[in-house]
N, C-alpha and C. Protein backbone atom coordinates (compact mmCIF):
# COMPACT_ATOMS: atom_id res chain seq x y z
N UNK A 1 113.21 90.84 70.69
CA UNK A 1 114.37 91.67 70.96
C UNK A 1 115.52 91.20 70.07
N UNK A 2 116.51 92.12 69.80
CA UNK A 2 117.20 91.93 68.73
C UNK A 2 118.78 92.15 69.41
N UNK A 3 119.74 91.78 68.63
CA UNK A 3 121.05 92.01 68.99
C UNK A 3 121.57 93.28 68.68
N UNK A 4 121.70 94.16 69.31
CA UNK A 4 122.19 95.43 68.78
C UNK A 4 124.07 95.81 69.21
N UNK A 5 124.17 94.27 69.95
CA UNK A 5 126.04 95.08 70.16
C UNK A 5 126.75 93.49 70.66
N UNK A 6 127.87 93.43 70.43
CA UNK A 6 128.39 91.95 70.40
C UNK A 6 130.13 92.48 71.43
N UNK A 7 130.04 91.67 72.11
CA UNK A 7 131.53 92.18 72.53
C UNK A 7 131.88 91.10 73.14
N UNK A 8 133.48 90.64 72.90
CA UNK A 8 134.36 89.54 72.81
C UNK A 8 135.46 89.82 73.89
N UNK A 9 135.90 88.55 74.37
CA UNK A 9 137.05 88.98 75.27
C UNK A 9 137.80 87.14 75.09
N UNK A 10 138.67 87.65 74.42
CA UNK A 10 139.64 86.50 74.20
C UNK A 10 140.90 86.15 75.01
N UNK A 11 141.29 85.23 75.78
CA UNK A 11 141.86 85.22 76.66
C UNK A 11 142.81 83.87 76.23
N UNK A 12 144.14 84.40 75.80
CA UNK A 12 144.79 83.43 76.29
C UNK A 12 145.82 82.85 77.02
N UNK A 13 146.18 81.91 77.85
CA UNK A 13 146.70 81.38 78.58
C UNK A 13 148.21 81.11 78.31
N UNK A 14 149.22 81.12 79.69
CA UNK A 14 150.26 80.94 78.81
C UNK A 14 151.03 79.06 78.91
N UNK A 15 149.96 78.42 79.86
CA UNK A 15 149.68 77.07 80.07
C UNK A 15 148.29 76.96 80.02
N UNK A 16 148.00 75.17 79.87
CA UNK A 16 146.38 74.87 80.04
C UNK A 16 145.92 75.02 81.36
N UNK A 17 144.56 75.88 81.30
CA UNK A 17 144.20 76.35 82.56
C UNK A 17 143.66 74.91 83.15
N UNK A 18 143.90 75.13 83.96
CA UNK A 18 143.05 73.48 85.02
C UNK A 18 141.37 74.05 85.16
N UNK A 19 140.93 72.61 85.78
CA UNK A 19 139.53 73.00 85.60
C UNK A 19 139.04 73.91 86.17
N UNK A 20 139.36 74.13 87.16
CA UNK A 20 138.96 75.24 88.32
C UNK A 20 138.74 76.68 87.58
N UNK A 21 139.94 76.90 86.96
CA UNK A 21 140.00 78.05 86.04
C UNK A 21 139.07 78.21 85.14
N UNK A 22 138.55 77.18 84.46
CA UNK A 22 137.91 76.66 82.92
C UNK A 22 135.72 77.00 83.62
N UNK A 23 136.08 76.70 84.86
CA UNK A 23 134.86 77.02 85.63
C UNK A 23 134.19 78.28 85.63
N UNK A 24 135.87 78.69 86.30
CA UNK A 24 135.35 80.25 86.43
C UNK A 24 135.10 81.37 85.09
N UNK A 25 135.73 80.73 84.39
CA UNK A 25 135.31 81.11 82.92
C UNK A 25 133.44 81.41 82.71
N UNK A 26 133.28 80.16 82.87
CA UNK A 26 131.70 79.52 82.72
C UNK A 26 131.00 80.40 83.89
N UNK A 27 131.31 80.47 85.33
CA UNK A 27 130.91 81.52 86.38
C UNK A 27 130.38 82.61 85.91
N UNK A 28 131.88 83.69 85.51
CA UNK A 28 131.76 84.54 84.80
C UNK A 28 130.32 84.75 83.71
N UNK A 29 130.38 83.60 82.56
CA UNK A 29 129.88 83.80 81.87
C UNK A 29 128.21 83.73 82.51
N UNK A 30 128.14 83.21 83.09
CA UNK A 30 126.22 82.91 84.10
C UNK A 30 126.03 84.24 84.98
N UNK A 31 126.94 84.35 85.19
CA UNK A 31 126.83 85.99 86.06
C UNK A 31 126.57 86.88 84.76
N UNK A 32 127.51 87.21 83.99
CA UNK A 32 127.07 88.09 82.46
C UNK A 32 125.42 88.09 82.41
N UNK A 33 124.78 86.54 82.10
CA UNK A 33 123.49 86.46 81.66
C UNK A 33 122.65 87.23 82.44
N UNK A 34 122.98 87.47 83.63
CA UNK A 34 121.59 87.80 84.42
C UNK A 34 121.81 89.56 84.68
N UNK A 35 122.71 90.14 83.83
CA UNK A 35 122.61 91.66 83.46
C UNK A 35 121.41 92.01 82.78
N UNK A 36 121.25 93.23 82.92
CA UNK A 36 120.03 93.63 82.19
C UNK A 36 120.69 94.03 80.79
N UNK A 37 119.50 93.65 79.79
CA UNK A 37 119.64 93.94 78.73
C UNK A 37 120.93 92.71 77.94
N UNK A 38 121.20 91.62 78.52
CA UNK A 38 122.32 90.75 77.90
C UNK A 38 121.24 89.68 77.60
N UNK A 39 121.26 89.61 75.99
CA UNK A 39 120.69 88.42 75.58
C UNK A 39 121.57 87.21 75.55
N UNK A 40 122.83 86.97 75.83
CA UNK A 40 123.33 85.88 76.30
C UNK A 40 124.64 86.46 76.11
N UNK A 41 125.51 85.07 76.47
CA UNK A 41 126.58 85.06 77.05
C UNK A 41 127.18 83.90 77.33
N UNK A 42 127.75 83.94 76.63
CA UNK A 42 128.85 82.11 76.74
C UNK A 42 130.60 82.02 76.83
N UNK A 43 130.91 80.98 76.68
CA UNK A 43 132.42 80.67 76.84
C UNK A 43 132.80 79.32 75.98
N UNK A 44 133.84 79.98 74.83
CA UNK A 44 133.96 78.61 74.03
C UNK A 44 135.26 78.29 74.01
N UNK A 45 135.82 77.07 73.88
CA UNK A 45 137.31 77.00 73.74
C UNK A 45 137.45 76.92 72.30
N UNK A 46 139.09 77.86 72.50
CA UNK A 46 138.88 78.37 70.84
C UNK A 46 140.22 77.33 69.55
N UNK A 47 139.75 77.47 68.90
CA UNK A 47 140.29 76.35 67.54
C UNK A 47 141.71 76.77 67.44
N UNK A 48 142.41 78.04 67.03
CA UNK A 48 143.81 78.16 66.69
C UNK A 48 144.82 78.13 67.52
N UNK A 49 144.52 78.14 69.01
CA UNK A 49 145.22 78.41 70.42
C UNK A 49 145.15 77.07 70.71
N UNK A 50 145.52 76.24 71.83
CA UNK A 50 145.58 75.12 72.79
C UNK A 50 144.94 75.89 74.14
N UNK A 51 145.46 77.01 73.95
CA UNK A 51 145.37 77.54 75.74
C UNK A 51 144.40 78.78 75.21
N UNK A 52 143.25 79.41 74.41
CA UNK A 52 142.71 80.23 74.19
C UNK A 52 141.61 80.14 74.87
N UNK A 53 140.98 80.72 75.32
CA UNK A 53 139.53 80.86 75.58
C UNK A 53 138.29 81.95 74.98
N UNK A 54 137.29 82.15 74.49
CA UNK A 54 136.97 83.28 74.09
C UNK A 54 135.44 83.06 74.78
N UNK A 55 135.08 84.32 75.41
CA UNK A 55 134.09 84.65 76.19
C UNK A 55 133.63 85.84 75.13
N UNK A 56 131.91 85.85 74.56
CA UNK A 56 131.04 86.19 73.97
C UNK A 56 129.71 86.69 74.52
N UNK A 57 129.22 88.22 74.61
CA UNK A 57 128.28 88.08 74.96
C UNK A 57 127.13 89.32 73.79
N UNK A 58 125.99 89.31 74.09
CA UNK A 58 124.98 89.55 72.54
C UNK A 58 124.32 90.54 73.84
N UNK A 59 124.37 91.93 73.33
CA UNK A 59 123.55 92.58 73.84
C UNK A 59 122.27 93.28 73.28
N UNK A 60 121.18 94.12 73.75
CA UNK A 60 120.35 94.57 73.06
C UNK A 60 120.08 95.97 73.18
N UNK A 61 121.32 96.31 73.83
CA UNK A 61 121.65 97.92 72.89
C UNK A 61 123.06 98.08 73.51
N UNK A 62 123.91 98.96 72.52
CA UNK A 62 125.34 99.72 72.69
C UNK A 62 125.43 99.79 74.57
N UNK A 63 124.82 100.69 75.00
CA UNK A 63 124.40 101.29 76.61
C UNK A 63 125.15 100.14 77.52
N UNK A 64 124.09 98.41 77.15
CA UNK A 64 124.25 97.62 78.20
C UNK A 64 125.59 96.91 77.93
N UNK A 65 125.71 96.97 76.46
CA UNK A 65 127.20 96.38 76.72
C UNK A 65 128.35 96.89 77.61
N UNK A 66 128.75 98.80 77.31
CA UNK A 66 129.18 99.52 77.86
C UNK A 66 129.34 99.21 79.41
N UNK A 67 128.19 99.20 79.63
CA UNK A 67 127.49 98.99 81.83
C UNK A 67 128.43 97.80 81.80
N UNK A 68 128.09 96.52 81.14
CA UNK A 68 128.82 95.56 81.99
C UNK A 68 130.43 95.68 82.69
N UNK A 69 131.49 96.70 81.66
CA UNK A 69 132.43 96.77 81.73
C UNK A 69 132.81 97.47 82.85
N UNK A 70 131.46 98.15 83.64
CA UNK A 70 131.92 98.15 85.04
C UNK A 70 131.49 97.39 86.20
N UNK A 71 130.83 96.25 86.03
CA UNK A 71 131.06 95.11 86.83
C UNK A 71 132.21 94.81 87.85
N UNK A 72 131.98 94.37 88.78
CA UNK A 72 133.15 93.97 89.51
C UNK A 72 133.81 92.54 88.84
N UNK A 73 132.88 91.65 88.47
CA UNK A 73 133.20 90.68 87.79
C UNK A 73 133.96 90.51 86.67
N UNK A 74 134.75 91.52 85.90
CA UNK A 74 135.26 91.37 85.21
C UNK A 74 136.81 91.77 85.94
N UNK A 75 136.45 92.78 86.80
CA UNK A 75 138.03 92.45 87.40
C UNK A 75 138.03 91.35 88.02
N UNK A 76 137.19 90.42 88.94
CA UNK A 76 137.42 89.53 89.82
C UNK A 76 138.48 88.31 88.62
N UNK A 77 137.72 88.11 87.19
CA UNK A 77 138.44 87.85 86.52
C UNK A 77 139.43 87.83 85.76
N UNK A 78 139.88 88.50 86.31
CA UNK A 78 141.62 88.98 85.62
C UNK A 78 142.17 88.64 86.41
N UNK A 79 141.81 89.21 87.92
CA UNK A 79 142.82 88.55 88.51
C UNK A 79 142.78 87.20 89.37
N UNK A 80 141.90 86.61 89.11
CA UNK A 80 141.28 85.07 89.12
C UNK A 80 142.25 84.54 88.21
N UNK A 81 143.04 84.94 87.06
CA UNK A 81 143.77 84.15 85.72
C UNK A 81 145.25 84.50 85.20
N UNK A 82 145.07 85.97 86.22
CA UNK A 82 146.09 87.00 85.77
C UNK A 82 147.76 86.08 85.89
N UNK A 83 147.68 85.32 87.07
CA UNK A 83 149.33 84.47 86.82
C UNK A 83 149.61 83.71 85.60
N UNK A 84 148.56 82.87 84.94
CA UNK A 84 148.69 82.03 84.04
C UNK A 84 148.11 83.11 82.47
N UNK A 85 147.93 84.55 82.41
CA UNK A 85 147.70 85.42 81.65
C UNK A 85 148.64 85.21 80.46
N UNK A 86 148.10 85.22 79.26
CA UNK A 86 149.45 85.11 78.62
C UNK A 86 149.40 86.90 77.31
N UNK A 87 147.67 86.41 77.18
CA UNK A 87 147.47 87.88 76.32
C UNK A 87 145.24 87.97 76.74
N UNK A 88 144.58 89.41 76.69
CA UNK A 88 143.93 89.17 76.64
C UNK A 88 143.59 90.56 75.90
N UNK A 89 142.40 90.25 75.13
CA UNK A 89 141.61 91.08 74.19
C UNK A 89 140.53 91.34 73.93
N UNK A 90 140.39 93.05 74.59
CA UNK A 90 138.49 93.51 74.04
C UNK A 90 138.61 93.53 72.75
N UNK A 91 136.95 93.17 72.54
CA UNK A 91 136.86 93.41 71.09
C UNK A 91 135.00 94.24 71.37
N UNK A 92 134.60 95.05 70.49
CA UNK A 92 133.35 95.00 70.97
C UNK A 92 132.60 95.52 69.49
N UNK A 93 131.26 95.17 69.01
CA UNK A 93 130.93 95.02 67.70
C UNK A 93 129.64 95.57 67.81
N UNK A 94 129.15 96.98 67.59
CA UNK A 94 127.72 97.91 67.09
C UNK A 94 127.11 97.03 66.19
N UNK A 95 126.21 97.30 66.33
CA UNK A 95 125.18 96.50 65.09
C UNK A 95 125.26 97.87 64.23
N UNK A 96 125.37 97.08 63.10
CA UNK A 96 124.83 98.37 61.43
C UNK A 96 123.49 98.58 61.58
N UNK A 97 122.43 97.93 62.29
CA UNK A 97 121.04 98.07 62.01
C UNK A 97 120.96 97.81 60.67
N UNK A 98 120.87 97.01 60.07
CA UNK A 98 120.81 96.23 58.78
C UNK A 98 119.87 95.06 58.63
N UNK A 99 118.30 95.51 58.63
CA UNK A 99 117.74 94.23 58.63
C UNK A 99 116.87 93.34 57.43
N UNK A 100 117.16 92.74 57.31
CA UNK A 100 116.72 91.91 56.01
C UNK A 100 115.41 91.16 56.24
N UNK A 101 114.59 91.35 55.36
CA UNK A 101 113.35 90.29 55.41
C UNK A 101 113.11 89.29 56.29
């Protein structure tokens, strides 16, 4: 199975989240995995921010990325963070179907 759709959600903080927060990040992201059709799904802390977070997940078609965004879990997370919110950003990435040798 192949990656056919990539979608990003960058989150940053307008203080350092405590751990509790930094958890539910990771929560989030283990709940993502066990969607259908999500070949993974992680949470990295990000290089140009102090307080950034960016949550990543690899799907294997356009469709399932779409579905996740009606999860309850993605609202539970907003407003799980929403006081200490400082900016947050979809991003979401089609595959070209471009495959090389």
């Amino acid at each position: 199975m192949s990656i056919e759709a990539v979608t990003t959600l960058e989150i940053t903080f307008t203080v350092e989240p405590n751990p509790d927060e930094v958890t539910h990040l990771g929560d989030y992201a283990k709940r993502m995995r066990s969607l259908q059709g999500c070949l993974g799904y992680d949470v990295t802390k990000g290089n140009q921010h102090p307080f950034t977070w960016i949550l990543a997940g690899y799907w294997s078609c356009p469709e399932f990325m779409i579905e996740h965004y009606t999860e309850d879990a993605i609202d539970e997370l907003i407003v799980s963070i929403d006081s200490k919110l400082k900016t947050l950003i979809f991003r979401s990435f089609p595959s070209m179907n471009e495959r090389y040798p």
